[in-house]
Protein backbone atom coordinates (compact mmCIF):
# COMPACT_ATOMS: atom_id res chain seq x y z
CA UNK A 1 0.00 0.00 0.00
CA UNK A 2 2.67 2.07 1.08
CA UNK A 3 4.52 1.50 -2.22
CA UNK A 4 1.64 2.65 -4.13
CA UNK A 5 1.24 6.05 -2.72
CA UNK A 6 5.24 6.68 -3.25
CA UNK A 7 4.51 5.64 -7.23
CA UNK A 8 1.38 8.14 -7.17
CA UNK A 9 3.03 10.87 -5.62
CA UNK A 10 6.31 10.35 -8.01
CA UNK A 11 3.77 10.63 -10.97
CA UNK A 12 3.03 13.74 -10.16
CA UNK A 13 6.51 15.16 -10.11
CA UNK A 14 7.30 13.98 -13.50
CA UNK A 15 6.69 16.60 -15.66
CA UNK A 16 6.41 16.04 -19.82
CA UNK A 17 9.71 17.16 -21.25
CA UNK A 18 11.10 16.08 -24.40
CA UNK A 19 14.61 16.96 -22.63
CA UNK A 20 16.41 15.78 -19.39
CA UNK A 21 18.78 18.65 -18.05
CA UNK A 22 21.85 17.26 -17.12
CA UNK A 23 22.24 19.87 -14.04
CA UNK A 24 18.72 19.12 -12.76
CA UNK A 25 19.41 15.27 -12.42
CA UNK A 26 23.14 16.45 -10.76
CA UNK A 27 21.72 18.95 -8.19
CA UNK A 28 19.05 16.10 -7.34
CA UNK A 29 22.42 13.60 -7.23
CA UNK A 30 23.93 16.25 -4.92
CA UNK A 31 20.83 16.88 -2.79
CA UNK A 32 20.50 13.48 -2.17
CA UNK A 33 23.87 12.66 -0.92
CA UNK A 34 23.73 15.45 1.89
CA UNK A 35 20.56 13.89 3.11
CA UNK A 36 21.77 10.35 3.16
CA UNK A 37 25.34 11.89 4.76
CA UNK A 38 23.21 13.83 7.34
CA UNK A 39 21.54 10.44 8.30
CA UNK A 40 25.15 8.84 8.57
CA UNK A 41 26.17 10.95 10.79
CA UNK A 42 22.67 11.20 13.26
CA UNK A 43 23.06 6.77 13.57
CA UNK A 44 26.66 7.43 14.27
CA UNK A 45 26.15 9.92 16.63
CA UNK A 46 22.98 7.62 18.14
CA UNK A 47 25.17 4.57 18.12
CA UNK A 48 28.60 6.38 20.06
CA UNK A 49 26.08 7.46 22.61
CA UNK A 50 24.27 4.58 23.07
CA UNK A 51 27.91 2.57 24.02
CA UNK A 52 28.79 5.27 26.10
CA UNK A 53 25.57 5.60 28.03
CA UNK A 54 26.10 1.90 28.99
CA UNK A 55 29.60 2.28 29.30
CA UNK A 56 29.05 4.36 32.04
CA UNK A 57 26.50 2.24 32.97
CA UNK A 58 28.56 -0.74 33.17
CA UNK A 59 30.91 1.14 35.69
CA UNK A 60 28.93 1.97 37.96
């Protein structure tokens, strides 16, 4: 179901163009990677606390 919705809603961002603009699909490329590097780096940050938290824990 879930699947469905993301096809709909990707529908309606494709526009008709006869031509693909090679900038568009690189600034996407770009935007992309900062969001997926941003995610990286909150699970790290999660993860470091999480073993510290119970390091501490541990010592106690």
């Amino acid at each position: 179901m879930s699947s469905q919705y993301k096809f709909e809603s990707h529908l309606e961002e494709i526009k008709p163009q006869s031509k693909v603009k090679l900038t568009d699909l690189l600034n996407r490329i770009n935007q992309e990677k900062k969001i997926e590097r941003n995610r990286n780096l909150a699970v790290s940050v999660a993860a470091v606390s999480a073993v510290t938290v119970f390091g501490i824990i541990l010592t106690l």
